[in-house]
Protein backbone atom coordinates (compact mmCIF):
# COMPACT_ATOMS: atom_id res chain seq x y z
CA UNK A 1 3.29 31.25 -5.42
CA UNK A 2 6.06 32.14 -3.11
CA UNK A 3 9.27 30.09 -2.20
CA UNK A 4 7.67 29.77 1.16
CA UNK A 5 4.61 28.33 0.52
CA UNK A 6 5.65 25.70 -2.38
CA UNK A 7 8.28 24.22 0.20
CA UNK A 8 5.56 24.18 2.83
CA UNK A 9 3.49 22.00 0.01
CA UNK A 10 6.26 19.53 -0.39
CA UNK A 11 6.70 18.88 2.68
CA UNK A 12 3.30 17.74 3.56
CA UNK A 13 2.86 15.91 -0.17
CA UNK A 14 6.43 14.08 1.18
CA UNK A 15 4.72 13.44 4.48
CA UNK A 16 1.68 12.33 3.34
CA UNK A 17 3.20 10.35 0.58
CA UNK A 18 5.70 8.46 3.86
CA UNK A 19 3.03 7.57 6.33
CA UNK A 20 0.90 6.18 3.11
CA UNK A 21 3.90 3.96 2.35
CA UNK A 22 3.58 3.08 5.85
CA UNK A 23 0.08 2.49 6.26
CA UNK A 24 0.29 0.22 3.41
CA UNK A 25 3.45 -1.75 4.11
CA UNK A 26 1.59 -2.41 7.76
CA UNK A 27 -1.38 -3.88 5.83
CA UNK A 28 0.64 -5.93 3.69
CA UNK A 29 2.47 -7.50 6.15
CA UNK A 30 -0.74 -8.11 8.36
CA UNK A 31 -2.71 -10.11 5.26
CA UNK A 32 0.78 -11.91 4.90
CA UNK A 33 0.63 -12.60 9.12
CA UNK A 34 -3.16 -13.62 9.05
CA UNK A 35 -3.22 -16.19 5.95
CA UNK A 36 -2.18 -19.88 6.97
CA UNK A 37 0.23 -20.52 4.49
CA UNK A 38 2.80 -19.00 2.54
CA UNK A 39 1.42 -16.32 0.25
CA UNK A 40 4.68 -16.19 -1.56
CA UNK A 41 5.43 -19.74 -2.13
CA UNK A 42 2.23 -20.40 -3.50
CA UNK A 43 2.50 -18.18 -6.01
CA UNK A 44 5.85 -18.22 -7.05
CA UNK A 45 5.94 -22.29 -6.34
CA UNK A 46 2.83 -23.45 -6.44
CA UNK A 47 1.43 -21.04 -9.76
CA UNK A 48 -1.92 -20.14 -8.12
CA UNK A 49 -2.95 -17.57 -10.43
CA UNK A 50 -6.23 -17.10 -8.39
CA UNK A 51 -4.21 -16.14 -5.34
CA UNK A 52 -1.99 -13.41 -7.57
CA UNK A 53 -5.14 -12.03 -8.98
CA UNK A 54 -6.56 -12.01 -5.65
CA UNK A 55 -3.87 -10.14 -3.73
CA UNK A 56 -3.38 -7.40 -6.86
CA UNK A 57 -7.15 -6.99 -6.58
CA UNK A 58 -6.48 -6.58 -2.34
CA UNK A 59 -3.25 -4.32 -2.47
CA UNK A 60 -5.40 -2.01 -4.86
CA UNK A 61 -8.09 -1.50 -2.74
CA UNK A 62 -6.02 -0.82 -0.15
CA UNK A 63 -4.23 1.73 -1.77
CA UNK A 64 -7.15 3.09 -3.10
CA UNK A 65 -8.30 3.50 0.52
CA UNK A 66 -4.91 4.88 1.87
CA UNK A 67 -5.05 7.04 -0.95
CA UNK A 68 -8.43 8.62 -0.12
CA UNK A 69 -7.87 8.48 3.23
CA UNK A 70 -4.43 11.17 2.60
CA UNK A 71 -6.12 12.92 -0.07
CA UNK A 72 -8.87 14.07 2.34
């Protein structure tokens, strides 16, 4: 592998890698927009453990799909 090529690779793993970020921030931030009420106070506040769970469950399916999506 040349110098060429392997800088050519990291540049589109770093690019891919940004707009992911991206992607997901954007779909965090729209779940946070859509839901009624405060995601983070009733967690943090409140203790719903069935909201945490939920939201870990929904971030990693989301990243699952951003990560598919990148990965081709």
């Amino acid at each position: 592998m040349n110098l060429a090529s392997f800088g050519h690779t990291l540049l589109a793993e770093a690019l891919y890698a940004i707009v992911g970020i991206v992607i997901f921030g954007v779909a965090f931030w729209l779940m946070e927009a859509v839901t009624p009420f405060s995601i983070r106070k009733e967690i943090e506040e409140d203790q719903n453990t069935a909201l945490a769970i939920l939201m870990g469950a929904v971030i990693i399916g989301i990243a699952m799909i951003i990560s598919a999506a990148v990965h081709g």
